[in-house]
Protein backbone atom coordinates (compact mmCIF):
# COMPACT_ATOMS: atom_id res chain seq x y z
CA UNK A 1 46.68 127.90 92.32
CA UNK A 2 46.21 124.44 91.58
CA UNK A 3 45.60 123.08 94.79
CA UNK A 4 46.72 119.05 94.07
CA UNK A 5 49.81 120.50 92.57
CA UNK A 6 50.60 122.48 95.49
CA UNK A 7 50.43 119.37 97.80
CA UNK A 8 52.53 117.40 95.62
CA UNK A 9 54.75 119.74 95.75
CA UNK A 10 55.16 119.72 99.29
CA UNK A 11 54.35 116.23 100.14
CA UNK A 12 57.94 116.11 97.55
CA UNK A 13 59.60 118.86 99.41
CA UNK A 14 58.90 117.19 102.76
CA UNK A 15 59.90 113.69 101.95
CA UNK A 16 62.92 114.53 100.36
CA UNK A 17 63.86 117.55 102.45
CA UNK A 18 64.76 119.83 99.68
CA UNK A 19 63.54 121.60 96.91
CA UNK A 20 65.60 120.87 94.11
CA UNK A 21 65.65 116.72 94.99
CA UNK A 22 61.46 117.42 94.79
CA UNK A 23 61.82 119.50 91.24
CA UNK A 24 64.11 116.10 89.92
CA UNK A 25 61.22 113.56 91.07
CA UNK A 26 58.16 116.29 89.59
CA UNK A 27 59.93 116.78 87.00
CA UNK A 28 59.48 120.79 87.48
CA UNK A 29 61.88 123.69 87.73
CA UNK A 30 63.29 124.36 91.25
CA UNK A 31 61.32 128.09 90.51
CA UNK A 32 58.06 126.27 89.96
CA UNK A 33 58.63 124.36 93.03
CA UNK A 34 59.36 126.93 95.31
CA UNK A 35 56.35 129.03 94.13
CA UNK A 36 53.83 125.98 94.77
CA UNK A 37 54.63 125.47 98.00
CA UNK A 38 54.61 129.31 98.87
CA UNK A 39 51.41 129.63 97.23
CA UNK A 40 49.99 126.75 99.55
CA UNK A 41 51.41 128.70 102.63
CA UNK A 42 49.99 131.98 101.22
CA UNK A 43 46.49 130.17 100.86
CA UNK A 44 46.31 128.75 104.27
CA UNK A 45 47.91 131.56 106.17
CA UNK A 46 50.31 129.47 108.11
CA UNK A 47 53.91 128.52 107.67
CA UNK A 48 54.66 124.84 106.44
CA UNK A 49 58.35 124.77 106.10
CA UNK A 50 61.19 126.36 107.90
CA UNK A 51 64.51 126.95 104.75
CA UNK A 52 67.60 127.70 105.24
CA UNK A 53 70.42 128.28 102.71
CA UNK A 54 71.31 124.07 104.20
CA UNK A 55 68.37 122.49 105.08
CA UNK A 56 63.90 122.69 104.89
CA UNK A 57 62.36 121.30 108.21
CA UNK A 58 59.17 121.13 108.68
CA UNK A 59 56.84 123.21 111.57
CA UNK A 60 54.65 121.81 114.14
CA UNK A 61 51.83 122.98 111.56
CA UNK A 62 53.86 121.22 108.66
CA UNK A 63 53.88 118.11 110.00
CA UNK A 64 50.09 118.18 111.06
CA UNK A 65 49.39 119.23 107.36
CA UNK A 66 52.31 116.93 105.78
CA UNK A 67 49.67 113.68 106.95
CA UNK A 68 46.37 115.11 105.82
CA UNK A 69 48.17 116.27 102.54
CA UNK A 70 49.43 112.37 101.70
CA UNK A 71 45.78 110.75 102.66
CA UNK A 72 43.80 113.16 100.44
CA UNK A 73 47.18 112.54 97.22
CA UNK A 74 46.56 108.69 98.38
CA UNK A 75 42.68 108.89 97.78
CA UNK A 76 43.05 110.80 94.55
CA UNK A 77 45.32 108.56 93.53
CA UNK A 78 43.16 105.61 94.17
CA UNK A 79 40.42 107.08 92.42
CA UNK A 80 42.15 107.45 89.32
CA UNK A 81 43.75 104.12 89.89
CA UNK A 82 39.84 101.98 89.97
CA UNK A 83 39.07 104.09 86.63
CA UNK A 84 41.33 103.38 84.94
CA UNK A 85 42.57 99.35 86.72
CA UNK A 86 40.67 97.46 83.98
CA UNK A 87 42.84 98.72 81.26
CA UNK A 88 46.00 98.79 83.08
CA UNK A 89 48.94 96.28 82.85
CA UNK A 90 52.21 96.16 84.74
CA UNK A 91 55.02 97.75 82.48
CA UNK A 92 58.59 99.97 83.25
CA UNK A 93 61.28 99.28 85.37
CA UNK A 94 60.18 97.50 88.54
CA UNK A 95 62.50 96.81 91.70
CA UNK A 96 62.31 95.24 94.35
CA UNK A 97 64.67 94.68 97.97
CA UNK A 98 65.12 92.18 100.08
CA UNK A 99 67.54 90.72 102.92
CA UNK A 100 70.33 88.79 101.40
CA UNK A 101 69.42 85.45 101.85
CA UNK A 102 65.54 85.74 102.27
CA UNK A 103 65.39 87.75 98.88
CA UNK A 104 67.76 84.34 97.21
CA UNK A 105 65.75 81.68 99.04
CA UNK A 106 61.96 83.07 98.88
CA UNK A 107 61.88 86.39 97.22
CA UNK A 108 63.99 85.86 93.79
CA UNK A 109 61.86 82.50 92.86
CA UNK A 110 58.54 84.65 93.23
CA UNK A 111 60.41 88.12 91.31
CA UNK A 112 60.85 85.25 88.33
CA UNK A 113 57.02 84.04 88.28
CA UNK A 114 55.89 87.56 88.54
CA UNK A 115 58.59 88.32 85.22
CA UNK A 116 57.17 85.19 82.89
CA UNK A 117 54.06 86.55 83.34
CA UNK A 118 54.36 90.58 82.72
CA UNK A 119 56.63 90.28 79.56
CA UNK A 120 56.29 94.63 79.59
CA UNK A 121 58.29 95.03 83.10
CA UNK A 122 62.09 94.71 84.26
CA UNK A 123 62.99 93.51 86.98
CA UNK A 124 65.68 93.96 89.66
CA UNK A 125 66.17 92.96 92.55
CA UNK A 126 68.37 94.45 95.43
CA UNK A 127 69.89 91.95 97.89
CA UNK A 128 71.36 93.77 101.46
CA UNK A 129 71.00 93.08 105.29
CA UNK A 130 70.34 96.79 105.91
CA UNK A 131 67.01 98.78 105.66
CA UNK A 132 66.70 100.41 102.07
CA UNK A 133 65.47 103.82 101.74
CA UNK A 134 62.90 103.00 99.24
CA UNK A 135 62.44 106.90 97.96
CA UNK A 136 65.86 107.55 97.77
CA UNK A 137 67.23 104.57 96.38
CA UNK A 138 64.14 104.00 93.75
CA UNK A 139 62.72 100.64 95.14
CA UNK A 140 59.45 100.19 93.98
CA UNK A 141 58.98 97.19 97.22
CA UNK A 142 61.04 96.07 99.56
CA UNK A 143 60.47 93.33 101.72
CA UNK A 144 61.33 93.64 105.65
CA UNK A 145 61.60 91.14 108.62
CA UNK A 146 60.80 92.42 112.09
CA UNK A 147 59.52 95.51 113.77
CA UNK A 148 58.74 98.35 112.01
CA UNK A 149 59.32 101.97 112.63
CA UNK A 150 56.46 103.92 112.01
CA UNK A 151 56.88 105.71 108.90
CA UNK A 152 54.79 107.06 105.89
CA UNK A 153 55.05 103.71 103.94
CA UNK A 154 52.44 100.72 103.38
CA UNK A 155 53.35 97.90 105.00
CA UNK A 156 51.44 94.47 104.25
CA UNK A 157 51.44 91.67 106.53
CA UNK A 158 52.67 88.81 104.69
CA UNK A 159 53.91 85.99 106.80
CA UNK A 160 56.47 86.14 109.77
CA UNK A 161 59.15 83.71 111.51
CA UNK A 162 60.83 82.71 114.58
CA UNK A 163 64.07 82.87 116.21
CA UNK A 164 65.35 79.22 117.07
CA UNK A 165 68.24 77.95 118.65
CA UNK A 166 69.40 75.12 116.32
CA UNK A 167 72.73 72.26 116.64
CA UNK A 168 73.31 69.22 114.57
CA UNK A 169 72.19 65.98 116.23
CA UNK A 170 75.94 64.85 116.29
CA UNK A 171 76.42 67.78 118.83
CA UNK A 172 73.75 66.64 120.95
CA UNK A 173 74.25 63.39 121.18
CA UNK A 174 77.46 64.73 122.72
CA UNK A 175 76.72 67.37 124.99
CA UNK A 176 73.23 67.27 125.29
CA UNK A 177 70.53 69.39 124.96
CA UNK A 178 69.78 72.61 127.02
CA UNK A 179 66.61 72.38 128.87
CA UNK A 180 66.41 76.26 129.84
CA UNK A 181 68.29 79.21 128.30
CA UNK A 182 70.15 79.85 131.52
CA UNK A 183 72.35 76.17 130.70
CA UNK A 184 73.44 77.67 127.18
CA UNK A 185 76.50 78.62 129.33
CA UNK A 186 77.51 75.28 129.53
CA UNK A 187 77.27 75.08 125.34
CA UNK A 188 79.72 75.63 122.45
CA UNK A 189 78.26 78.62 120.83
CA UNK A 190 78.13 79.87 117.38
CA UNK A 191 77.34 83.77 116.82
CA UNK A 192 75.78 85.00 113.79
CA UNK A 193 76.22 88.74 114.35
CA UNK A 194 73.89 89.30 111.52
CA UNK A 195 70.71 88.36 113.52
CA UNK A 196 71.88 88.37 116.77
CA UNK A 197 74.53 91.80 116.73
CA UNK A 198 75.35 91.72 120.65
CA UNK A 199 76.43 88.45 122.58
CA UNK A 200 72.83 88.84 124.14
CA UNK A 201 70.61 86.22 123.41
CA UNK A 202 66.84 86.93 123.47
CA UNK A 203 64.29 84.67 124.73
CA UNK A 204 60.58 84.77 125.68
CA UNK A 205 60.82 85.71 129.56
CA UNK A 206 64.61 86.06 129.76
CA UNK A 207 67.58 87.03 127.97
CA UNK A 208 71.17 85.03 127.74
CA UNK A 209 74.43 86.79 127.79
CA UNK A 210 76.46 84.02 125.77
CA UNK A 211 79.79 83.78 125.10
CA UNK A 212 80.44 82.07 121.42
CA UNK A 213 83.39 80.13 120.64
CA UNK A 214 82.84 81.03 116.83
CA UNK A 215 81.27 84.82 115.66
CA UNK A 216 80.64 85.46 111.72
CA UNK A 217 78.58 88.02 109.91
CA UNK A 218 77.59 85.11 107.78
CA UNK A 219 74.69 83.07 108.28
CA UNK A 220 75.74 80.02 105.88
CA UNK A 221 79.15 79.90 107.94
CA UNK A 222 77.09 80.33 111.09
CA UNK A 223 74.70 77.27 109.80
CA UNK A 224 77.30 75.22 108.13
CA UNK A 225 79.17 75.51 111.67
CA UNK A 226 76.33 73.84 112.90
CA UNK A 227 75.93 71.71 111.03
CA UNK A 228 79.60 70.14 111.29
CA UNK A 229 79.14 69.91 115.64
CA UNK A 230 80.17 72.75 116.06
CA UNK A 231 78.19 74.02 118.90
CA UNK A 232 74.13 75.54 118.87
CA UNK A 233 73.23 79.00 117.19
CA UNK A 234 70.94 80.90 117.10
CA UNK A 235 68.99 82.17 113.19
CA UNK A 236 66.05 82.83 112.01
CA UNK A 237 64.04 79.81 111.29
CA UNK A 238 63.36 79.95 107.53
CA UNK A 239 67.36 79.64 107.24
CA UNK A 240 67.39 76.40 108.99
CA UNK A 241 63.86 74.97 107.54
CA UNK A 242 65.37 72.30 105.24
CA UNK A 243 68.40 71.77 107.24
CA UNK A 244 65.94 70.78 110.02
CA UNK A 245 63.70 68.53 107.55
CA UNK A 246 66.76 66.66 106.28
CA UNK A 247 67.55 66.57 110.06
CA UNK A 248 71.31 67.88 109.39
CA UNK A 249 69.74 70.33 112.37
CA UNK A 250 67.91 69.95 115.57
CA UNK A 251 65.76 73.17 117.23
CA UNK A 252 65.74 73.19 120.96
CA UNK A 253 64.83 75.26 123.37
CA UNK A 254 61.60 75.73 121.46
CA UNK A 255 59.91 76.13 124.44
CA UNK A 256 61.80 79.76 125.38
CA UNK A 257 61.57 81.12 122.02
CA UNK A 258 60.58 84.86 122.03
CA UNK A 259 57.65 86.14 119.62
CA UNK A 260 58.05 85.05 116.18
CA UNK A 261 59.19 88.53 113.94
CA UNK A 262 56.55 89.83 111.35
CA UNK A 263 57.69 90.15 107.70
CA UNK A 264 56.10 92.81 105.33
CA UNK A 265 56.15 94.00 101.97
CA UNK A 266 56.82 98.05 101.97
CA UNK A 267 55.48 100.07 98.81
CA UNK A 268 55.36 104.27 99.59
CA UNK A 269 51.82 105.38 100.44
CA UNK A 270 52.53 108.80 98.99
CA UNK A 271 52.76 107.59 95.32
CA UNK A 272 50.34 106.28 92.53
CA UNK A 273 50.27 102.53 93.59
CA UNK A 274 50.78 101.38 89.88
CA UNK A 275 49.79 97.93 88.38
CA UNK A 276 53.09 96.64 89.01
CA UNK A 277 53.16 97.03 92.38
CA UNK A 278 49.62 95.97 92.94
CA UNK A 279 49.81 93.04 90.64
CA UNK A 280 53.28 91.85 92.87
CA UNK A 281 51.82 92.35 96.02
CA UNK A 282 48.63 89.78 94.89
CA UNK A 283 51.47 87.55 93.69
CA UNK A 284 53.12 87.21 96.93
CA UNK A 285 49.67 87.34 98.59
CA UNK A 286 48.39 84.56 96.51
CA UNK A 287 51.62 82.25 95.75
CA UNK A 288 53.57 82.49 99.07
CA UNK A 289 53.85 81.02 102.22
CA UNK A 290 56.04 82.67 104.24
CA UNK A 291 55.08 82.00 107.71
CA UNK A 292 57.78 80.24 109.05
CA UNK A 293 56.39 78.63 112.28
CA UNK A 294 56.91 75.25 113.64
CA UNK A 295 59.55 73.77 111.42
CA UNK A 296 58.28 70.06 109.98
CA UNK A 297 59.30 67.03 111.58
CA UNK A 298 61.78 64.64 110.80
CA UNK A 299 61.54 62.32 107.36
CA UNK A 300 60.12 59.05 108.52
């Protein structure tokens, strides 16, 4: 028994919970499959997998195994990788997923550098509010703002960004501006279900049950709102950066604001981390600032 094939094999099994999706990605028979991972059960004398005619779950056991399995693929993996780093060059397919308008704002400019300069890859790049399954949907990185769940995937800090409540200084002049969440009652309110998807408002110690005037899924309607007087909203801040630096916007309550939300880049631990990954991931590392803290100030 080859004991590295027998772990891929079930490192594939278990991530893709079955054994003929594993055979498609190994590029083995569904037989040869089946007989590695029984072979790895036979060897250490304990049960891995549970199968049924529907479904493979893993036992108590499995899962215990399932993590030692992907560290010692991972450090193979890397081995192989630092031997052979000097004469590798990014080529194939390469794609990459981001939010909507993050990944057309910050993420297709840097995909564009990264092409110029590897004339051997292809890129695409996947645009959707929604967290991509990056095995099952091919995505070679994907990039992902807030809180992660834990999961079996690298995830590299790359820069992170507030919440902010934002209103055009047409609207304030008007109706003021609130000095504590609590008077956002008093407020014309713009929902952007999209980063805020209940009528509760978040802030640092307390959080605002609003009721908007306007609700949209979109974010430019939500901003352009705004931007007309149409009452405050509340987005992420690297939506409203320029708006803010060509003063079209105003942030208040920036005293309230809850913790700013991390954003990552997400490659899968379990696979050879190829130069094209690798030689992205120093791109955006190197090129990009995407820490979207305290907006700039007015133009003087």
């Amino acid at each position: 028994m080859d004991r590295l094939e027998s772990m891929s094999a079930f490192v594939a099994v278990a991530d893709l919970r079955g054994f003929a999706s594993a055979a498609r990605r190994l590029g083995w028979s569904n037989t040869t499959v089946t007989r590695q991972v029984a072979s790895l059960e036979r060897h250490l004398g304990l049960r891995l997998m549970q199968r049924t005619t529907r479904s493979v779950t893993l036992t108590d056991a499995g899962t215990r195994y399932l993590e030692r399995a992907r560290r010692i693929l991972a450090d193979v993996a890397e081995a192989e990788a630092a031997a052979l780093r000097e004469k590798s060059a990014p080529v194939g397919r390469f794609v990459v997923a981001a939010p909507l308008v993050f990944g057309r704002l910050h993420v297709a400019p840097v995909l564009s550098r990264y092409l110029a300069s590897s004339p051997a890859v292809t890129g695409a790049l996947t645009l959707a509010d929604r967290a991509v399954n990056l095995i099952d949907e091919g995505i070679d990185v994907a990039v992902r703002i807030g809180e992660l769940a834990d999961s079996s995937l690298v995830a590299r800090l790359v820069g992170h960004t507030r919440r902010v409540v934002v209103g055009s200084p047409r609207y304030l002049r008007s109706r003021g501006s609130p000095a504590r969440p609590a008077q956002l009652g008093g407020h014309e309110l713009i929902a952007c279900t999209s980063v805020t998807p209940s009528n509760q408002w978040r802030f640092e110690r307390e959080t605002v049950t609003v009721s908007p005037r306007f609700a949209t899924n979109s974010v430019d309607a939500a901003i352009d709102f705004a931007e007309q007087g149409g009452g405050l909203t509340m987005v992420l801040a690297y939506l409203v950066a320029e708006a803010v630096r060509r003063e079209r916007l105003s942030v208040v309550l920036s005293a309230h604001e809850p913790e700013p939300l991390p954003i990552h880049l997400l490659y899968p631990s379990s696979q050879l981390l190829s130069a094209k990954v690798r030689t992205f991931v120093d791109l955006v590392t190197s090129t990009c600032d995407w820490r979207f803290g305290k907006p700039a100030g007015p133009r003087r």
